[in-house]
N, C-alpha and C. Protein backbone atom coordinates (compact mmCIF):
# COMPACT_ATOMS: atom_id res chain seq x y z
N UNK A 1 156.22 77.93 26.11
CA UNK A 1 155.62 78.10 27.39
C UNK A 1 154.39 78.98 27.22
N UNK A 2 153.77 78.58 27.90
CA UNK A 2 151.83 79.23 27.89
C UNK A 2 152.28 80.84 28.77
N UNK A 3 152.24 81.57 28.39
CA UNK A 3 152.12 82.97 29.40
C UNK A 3 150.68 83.61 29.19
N UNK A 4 149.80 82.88 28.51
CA UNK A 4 148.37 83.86 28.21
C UNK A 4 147.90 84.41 30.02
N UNK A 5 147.82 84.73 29.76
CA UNK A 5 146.95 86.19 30.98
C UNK A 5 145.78 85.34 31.29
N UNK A 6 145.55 85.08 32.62
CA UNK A 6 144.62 84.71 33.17
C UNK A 6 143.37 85.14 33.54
N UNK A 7 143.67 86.51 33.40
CA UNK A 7 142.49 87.33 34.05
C UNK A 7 142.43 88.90 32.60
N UNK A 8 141.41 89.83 32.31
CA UNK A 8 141.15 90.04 31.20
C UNK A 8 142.57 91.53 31.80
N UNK A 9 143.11 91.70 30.28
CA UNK A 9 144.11 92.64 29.86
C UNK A 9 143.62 93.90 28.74
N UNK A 10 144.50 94.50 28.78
CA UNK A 10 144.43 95.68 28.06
C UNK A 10 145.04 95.36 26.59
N UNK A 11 144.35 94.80 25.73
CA UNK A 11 145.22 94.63 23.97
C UNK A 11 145.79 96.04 23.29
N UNK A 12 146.85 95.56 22.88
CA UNK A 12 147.48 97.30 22.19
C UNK A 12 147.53 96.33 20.58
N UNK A 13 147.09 97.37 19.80
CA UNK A 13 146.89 96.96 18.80
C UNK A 13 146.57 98.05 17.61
N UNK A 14 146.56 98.45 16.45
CA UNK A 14 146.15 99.29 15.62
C UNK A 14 146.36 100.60 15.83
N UNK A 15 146.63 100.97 16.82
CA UNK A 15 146.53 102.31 17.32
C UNK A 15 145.73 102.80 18.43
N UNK A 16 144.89 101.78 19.28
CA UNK A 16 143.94 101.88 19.96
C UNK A 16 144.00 100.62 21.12
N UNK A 17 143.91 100.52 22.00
CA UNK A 17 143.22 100.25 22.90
C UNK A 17 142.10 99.04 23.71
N UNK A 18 141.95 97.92 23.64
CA UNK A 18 140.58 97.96 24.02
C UNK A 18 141.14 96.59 25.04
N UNK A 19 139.85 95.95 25.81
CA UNK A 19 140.22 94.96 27.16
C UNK A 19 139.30 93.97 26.88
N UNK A 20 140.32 92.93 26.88
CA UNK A 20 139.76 91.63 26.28
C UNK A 20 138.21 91.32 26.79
N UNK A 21 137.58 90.56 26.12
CA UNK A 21 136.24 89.48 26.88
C UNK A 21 136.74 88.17 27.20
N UNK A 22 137.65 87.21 26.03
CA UNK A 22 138.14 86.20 26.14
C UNK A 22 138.64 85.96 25.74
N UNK A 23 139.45 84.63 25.52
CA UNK A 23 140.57 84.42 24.86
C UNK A 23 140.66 83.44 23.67
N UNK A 24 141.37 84.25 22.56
CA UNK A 24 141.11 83.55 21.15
C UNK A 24 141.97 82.62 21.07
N UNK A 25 143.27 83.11 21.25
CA UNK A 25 144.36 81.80 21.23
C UNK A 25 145.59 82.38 22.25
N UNK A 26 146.19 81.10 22.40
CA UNK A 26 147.25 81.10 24.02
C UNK A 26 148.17 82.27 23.14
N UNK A 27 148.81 82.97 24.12
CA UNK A 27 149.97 83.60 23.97
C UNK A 27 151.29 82.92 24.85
N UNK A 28 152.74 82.50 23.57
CA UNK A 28 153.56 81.87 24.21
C UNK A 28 154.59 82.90 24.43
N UNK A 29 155.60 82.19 24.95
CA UNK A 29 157.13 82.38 24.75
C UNK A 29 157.79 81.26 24.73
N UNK A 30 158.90 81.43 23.55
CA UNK A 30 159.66 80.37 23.62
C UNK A 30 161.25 80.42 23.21
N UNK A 31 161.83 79.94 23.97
CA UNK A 31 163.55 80.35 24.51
C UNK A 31 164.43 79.39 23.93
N UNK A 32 165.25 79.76 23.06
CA UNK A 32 166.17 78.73 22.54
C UNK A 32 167.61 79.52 23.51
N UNK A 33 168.61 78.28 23.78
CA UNK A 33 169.47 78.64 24.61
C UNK A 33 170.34 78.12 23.73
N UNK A 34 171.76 78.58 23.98
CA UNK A 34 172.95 78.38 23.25
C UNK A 34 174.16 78.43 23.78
N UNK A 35 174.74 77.61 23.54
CA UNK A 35 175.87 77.08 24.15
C UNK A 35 177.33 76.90 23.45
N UNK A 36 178.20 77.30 23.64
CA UNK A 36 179.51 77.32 22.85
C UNK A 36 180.79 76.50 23.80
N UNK A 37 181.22 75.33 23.64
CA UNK A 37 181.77 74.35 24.44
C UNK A 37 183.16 74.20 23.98
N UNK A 38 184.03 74.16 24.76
CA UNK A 38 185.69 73.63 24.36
C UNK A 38 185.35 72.45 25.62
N UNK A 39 185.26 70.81 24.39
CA UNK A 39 185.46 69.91 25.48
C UNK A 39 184.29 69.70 26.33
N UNK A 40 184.60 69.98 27.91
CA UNK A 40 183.66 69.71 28.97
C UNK A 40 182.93 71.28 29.51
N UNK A 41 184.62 72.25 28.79
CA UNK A 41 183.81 73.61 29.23
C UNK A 41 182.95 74.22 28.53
N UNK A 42 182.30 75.04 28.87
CA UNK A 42 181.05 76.22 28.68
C UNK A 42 182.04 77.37 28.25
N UNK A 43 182.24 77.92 27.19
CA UNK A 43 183.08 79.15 27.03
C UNK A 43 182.03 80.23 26.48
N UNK A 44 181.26 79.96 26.16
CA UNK A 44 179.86 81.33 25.42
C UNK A 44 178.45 80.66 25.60
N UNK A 45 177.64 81.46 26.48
CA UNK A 45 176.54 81.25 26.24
C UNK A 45 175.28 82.19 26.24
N UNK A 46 174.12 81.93 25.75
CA UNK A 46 173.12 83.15 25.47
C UNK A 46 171.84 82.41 25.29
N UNK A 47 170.54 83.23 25.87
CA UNK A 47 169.11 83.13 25.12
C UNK A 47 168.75 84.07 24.76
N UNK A 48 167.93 83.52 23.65
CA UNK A 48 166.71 84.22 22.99
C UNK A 48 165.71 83.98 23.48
N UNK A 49 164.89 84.67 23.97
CA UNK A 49 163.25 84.52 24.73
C UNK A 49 162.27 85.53 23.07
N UNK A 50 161.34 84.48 22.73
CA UNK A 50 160.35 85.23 21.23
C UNK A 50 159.11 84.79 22.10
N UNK A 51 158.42 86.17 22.10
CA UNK A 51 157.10 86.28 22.91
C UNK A 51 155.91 86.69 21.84
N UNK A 52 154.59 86.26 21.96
CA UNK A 52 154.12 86.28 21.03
C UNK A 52 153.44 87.67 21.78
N UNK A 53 153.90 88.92 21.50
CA UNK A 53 153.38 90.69 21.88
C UNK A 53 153.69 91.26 21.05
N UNK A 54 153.06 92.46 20.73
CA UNK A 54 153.13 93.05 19.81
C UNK A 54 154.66 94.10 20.14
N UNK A 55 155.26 94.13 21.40
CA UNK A 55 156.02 94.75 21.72
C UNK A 55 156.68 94.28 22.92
N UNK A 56 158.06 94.99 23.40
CA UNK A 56 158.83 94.59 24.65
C UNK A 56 158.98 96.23 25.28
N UNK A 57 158.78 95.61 26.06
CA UNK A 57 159.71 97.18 26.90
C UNK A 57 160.69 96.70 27.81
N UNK A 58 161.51 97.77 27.67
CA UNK A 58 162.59 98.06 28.89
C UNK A 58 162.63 96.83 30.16
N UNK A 59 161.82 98.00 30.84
CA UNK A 59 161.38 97.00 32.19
C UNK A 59 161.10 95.57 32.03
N UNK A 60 160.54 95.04 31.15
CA UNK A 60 160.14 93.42 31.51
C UNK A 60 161.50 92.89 30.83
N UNK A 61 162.32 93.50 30.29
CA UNK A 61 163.74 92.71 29.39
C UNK A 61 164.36 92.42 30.71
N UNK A 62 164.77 94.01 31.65
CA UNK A 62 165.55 94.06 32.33
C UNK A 62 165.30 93.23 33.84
N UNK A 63 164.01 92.86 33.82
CA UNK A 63 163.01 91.99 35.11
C UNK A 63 163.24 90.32 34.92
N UNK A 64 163.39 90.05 33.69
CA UNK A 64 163.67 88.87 32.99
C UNK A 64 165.33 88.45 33.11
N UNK A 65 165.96 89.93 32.98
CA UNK A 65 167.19 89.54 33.31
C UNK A 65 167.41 89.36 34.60
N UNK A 66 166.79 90.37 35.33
CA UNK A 66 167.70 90.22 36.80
C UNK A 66 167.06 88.50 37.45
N UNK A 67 166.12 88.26 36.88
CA UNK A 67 165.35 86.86 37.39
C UNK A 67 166.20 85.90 37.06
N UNK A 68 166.89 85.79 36.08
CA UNK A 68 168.18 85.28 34.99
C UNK A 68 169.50 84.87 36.21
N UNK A 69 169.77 86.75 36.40
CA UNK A 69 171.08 86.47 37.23
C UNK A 69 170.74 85.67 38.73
N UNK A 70 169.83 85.67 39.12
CA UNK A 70 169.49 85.30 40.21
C UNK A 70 169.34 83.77 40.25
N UNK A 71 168.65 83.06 39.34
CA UNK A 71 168.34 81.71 38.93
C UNK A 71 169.37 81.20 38.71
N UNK A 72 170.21 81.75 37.92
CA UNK A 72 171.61 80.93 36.71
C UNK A 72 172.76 81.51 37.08
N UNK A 73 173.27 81.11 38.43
CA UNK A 73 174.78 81.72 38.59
C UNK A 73 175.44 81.54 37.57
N UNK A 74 175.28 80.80 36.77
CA UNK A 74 177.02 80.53 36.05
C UNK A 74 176.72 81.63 34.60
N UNK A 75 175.31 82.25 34.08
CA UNK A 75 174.92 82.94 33.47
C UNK A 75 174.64 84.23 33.03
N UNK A 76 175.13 84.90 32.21
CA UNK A 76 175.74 86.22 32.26
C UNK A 76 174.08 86.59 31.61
N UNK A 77 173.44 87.65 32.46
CA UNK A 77 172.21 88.03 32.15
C UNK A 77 172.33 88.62 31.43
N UNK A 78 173.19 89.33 30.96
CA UNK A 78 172.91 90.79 29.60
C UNK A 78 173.17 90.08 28.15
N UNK A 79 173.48 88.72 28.52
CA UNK A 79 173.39 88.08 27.04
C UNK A 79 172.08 87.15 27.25
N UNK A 80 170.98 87.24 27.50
CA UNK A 80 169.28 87.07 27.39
C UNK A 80 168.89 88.24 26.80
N UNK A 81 168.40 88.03 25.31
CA UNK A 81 167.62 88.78 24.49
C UNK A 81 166.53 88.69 24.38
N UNK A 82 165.59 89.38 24.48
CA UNK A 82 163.97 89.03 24.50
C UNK A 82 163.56 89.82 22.94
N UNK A 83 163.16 89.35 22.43
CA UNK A 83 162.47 89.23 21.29
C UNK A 83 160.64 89.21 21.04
N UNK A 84 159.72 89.98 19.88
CA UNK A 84 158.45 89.60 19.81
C UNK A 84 158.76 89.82 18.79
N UNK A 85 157.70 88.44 18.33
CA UNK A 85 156.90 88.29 16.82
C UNK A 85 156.32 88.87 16.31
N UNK A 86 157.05 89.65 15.42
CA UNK A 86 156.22 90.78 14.38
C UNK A 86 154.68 90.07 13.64
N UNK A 87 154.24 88.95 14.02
CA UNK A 87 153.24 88.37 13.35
C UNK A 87 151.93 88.69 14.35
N UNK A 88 152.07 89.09 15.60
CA UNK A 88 150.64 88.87 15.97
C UNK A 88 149.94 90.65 15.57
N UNK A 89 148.68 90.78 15.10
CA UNK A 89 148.29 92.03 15.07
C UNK A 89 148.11 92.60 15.94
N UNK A 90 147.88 91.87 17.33
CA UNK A 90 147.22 92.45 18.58
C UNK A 90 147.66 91.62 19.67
N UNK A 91 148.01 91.99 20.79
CA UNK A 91 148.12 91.11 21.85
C UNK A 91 148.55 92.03 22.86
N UNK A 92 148.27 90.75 24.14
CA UNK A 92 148.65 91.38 25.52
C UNK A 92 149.60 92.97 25.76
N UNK A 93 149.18 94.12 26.24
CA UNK A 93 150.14 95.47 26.65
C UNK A 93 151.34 95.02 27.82
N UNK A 94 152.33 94.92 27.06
CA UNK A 94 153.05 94.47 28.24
C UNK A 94 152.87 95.58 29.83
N UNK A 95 152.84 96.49 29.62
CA UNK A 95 152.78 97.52 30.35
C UNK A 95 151.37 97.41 31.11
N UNK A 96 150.22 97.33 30.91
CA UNK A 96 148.97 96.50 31.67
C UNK A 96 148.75 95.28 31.91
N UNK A 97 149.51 94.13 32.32
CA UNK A 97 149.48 92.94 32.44
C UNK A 97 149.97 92.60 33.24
N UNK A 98 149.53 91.27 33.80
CA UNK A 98 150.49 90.22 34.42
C UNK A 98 150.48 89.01 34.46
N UNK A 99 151.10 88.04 33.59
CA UNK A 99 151.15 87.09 33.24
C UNK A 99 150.97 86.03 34.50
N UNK A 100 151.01 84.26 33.89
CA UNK A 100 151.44 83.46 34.61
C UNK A 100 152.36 83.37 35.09
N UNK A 101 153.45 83.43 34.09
CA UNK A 101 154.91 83.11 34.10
C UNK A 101 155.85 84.74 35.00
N UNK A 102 155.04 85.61 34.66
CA UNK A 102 155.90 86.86 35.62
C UNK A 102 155.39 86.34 37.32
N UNK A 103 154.10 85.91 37.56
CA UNK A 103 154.34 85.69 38.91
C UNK A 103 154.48 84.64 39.67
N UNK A 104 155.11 83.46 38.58
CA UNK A 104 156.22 82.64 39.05
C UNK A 104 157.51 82.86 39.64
N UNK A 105 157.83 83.94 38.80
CA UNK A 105 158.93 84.24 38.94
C UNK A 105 159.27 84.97 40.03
């Protein structure tokens, strides 16, 4: 899923700071879900959400969850793990931003 920032953000990166001009390449997320079945039933289930940021905080795990419990009755929110890719050098501050996908939600 595309979450790049529509409008210019604050990059955390190196140790410093600075606010985009434009955009080099999309920033995703992408959610593998999992399912553990006896038969017809659902007995365990969980996601992984991997965001391409240099970091997660608190607040957007726990914003993601409660969006979770609210969406997915049958879905136990505290088993949604949010995850980032230790590969990007720089990207979106979660903490100065606001995505597409957060104000869908």
């Amino acid at each position: 899923m595309d979450i790049t920032p529509s409008a210019r953000v604050v990059l955390d990166d190196s140790g410093y700071k600075r606010v985009t001009s434009e955009v080099e390449d999309p920033v995703t997320a992408t959610v593998l879900a999992l399912e553990a079945r006896d038969g017809e039933r659902a007995i365990e289930q969980a996601m992984i959400i991997s965001f391409d940021l240099v970091r997660m905080t608190k607040e957007v795990q726990e914003g993601l969850q409660k969006v979770a419990a609210e969406k997915l009755k049958d879905f136990d929110s505290r088993k949604l793990i949010c995850a980032v890719q230790a590969f990007p050098a720089n990207g979106p501050d979660p903490d100065n931003c606001t995505t597409s996908a957060t104000r869908r939600t």
